[in-house]
Protein backbone atom coordinates (compact mmCIF):
# COMPACT_ATOMS: atom_id res chain seq x y z
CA UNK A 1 -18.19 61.97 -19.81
CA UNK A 2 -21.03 59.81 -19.01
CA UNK A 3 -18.98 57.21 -17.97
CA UNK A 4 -17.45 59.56 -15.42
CA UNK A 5 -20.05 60.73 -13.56
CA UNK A 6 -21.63 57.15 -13.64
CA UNK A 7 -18.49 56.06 -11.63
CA UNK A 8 -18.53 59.50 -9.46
CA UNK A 9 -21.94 58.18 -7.89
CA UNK A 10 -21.38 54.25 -7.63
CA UNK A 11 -18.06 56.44 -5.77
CA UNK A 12 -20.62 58.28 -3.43
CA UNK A 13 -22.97 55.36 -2.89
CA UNK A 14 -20.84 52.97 -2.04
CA UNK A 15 -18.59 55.21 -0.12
CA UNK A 16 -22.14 56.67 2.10
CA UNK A 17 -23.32 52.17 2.57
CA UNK A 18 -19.66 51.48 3.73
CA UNK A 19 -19.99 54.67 6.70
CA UNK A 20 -23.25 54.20 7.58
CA UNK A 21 -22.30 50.21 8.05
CA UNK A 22 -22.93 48.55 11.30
CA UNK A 23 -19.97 48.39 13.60
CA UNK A 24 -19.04 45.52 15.93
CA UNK A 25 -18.25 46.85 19.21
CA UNK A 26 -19.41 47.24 22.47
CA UNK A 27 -19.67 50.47 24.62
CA UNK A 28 -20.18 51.82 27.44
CA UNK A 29 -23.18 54.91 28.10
CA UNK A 30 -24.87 55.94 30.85
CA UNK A 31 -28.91 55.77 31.29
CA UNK A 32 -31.69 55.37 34.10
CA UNK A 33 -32.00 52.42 35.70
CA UNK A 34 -34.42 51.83 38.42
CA UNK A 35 -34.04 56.07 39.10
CA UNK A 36 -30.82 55.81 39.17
CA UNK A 37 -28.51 56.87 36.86
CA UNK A 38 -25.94 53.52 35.78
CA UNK A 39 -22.91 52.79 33.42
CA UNK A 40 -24.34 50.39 30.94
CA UNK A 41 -22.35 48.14 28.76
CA UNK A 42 -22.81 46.24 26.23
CA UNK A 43 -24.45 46.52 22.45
CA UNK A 44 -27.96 48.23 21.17
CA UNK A 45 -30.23 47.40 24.42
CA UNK A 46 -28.03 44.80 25.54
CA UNK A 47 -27.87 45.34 28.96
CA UNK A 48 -24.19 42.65 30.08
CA UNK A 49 -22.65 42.67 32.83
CA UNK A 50 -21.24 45.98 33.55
CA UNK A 51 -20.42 45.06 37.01
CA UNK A 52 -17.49 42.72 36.38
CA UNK A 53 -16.07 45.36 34.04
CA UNK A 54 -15.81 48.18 36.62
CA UNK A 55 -11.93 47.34 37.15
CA UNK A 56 -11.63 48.34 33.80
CA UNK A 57 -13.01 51.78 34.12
CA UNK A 58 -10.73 54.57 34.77
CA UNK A 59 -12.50 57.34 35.39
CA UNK A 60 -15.47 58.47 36.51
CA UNK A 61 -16.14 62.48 37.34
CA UNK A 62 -19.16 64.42 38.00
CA UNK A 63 -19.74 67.75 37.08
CA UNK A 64 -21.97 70.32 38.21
CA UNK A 65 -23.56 73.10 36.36
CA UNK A 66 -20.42 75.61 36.00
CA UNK A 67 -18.72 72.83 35.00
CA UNK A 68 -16.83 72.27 38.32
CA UNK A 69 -15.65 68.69 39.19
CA UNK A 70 -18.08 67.16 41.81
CA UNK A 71 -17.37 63.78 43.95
CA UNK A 72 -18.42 61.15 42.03
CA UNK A 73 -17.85 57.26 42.08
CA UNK A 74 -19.66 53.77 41.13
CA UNK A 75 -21.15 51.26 43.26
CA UNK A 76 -22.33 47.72 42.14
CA UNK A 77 -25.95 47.60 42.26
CA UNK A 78 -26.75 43.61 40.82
CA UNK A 79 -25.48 43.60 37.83
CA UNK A 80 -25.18 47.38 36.78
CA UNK A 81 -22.86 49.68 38.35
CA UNK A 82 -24.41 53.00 39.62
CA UNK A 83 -23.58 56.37 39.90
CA UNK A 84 -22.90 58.06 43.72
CA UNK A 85 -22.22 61.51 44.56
CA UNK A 86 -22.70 63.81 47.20
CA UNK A 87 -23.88 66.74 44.89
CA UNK A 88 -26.22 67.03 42.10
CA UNK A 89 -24.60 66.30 38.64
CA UNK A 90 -25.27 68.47 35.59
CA UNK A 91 -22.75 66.02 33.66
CA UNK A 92 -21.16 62.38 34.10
CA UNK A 93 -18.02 61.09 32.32
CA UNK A 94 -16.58 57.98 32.44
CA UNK A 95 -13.15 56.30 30.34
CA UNK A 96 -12.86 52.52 30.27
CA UNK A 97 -9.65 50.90 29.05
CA UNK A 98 -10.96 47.58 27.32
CA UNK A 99 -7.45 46.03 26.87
CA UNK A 100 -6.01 44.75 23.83
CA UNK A 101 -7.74 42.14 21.20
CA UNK A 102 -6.60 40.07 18.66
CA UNK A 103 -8.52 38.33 16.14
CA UNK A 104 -7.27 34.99 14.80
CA UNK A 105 -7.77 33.38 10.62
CA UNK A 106 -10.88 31.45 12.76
CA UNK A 107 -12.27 35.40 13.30
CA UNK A 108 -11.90 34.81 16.66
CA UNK A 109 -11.09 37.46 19.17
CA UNK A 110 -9.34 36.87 22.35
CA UNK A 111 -8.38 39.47 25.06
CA UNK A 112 -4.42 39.58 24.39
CA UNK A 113 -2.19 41.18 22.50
CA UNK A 114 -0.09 40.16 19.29
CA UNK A 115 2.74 39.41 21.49
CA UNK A 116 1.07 36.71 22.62
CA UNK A 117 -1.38 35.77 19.79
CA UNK A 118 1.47 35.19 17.37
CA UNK A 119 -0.97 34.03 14.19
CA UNK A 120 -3.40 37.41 14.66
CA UNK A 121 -4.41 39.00 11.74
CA UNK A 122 -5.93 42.25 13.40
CA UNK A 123 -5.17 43.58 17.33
CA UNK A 124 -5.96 46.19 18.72
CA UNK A 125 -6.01 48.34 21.67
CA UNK A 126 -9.61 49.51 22.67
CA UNK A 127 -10.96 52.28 25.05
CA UNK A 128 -14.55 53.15 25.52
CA UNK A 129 -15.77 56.98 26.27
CA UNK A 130 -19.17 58.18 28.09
CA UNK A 131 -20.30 61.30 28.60
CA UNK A 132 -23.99 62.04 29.94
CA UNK A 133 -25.69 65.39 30.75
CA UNK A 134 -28.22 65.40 33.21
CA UNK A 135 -29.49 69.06 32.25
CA UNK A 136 -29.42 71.17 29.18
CA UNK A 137 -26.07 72.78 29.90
CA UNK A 138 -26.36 76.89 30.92
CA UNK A 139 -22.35 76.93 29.92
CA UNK A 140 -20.27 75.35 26.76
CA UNK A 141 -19.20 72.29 27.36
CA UNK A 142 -15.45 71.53 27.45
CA UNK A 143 -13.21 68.88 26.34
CA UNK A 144 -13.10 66.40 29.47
CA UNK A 145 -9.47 65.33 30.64
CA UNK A 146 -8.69 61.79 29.33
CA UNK A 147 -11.30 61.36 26.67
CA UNK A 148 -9.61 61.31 22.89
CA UNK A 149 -12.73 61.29 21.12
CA UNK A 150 -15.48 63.87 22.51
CA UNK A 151 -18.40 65.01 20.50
CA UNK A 152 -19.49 68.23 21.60
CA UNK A 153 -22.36 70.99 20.86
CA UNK A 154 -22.03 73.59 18.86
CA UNK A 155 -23.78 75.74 21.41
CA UNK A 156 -26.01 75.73 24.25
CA UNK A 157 -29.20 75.78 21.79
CA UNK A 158 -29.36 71.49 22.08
CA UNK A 159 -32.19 70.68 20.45
């Protein structure tokens, strides 16, 4: 019996250190820049070069405070790409498609797929997701239109 529950929490423990690992990817999230609100890419506060990554993104919409699609785009501003719109935003979301990696026996990763990386161990296809309110939100948020993963709040009491 002892035995048992000894292995039911080296179960738990280990399980818990392999979740809360550190993951290697990149992403994409929006924050100020110089008062403006950017797309920032890259890891922790690794600012890289966001700019030569815009063809990548997909979509970009602003919302406004009901939730309504505003006018919204990017511009290159140095290296950062920055948010435009005619209106106020309550909300921005953004999709990147990153493309498909494969990682080599060396553990190196190149930007193709197994088709053409014929010894890969791992590939993969990779999207990034961004979502950024600008003000608590006076309505639920909803699921935005091309996002797969979306973490939303329970309700409008955001701590």
């Amino acid at each position: 019996m002892r035995l048992v529950r000894t292995l039911s929490v080296a179960l738990g423990v280990s399980t818990l250190l392999a979740a809360t690992a550190p993951v290697g990817a990149h992403g994409i999230w929006f924050a100020q820049r110089a008062r403006q609100l950017a797309l920032v890419y890259g890891v922790g506060a690794d600012d890289l070069d966001a700019v030569k990554r815009l063809p990548l993104v997909k979509t970009v919409t602003g919302y406004d405070s009901d939730w309504a699609p505003v006018t919204t785009s990017l511009r290159a501003a140095g290296a950062i790409p920055v948010v435009d719109s005619d209106e106020p935003v309550a909300a921005v979301a953004a999709t990147m498609d990153y493309g498909y990696w494969s990682k080599t026996p060396d553990g190196e990763w190149h930007n193709k797929g197994r088709d053409e990386v014929p010894n890969a161990t791992l590939a993969e296809h990779n999207f990034k997701y961004a979502v950024h309110l600008t003000q608590v939100p006076t309505k639920p948020v909803p699921l935005f239109e091309g996002h797969t993963l979306q973490v939303v709040p329970a309700d409008l009491a955001i701590p």
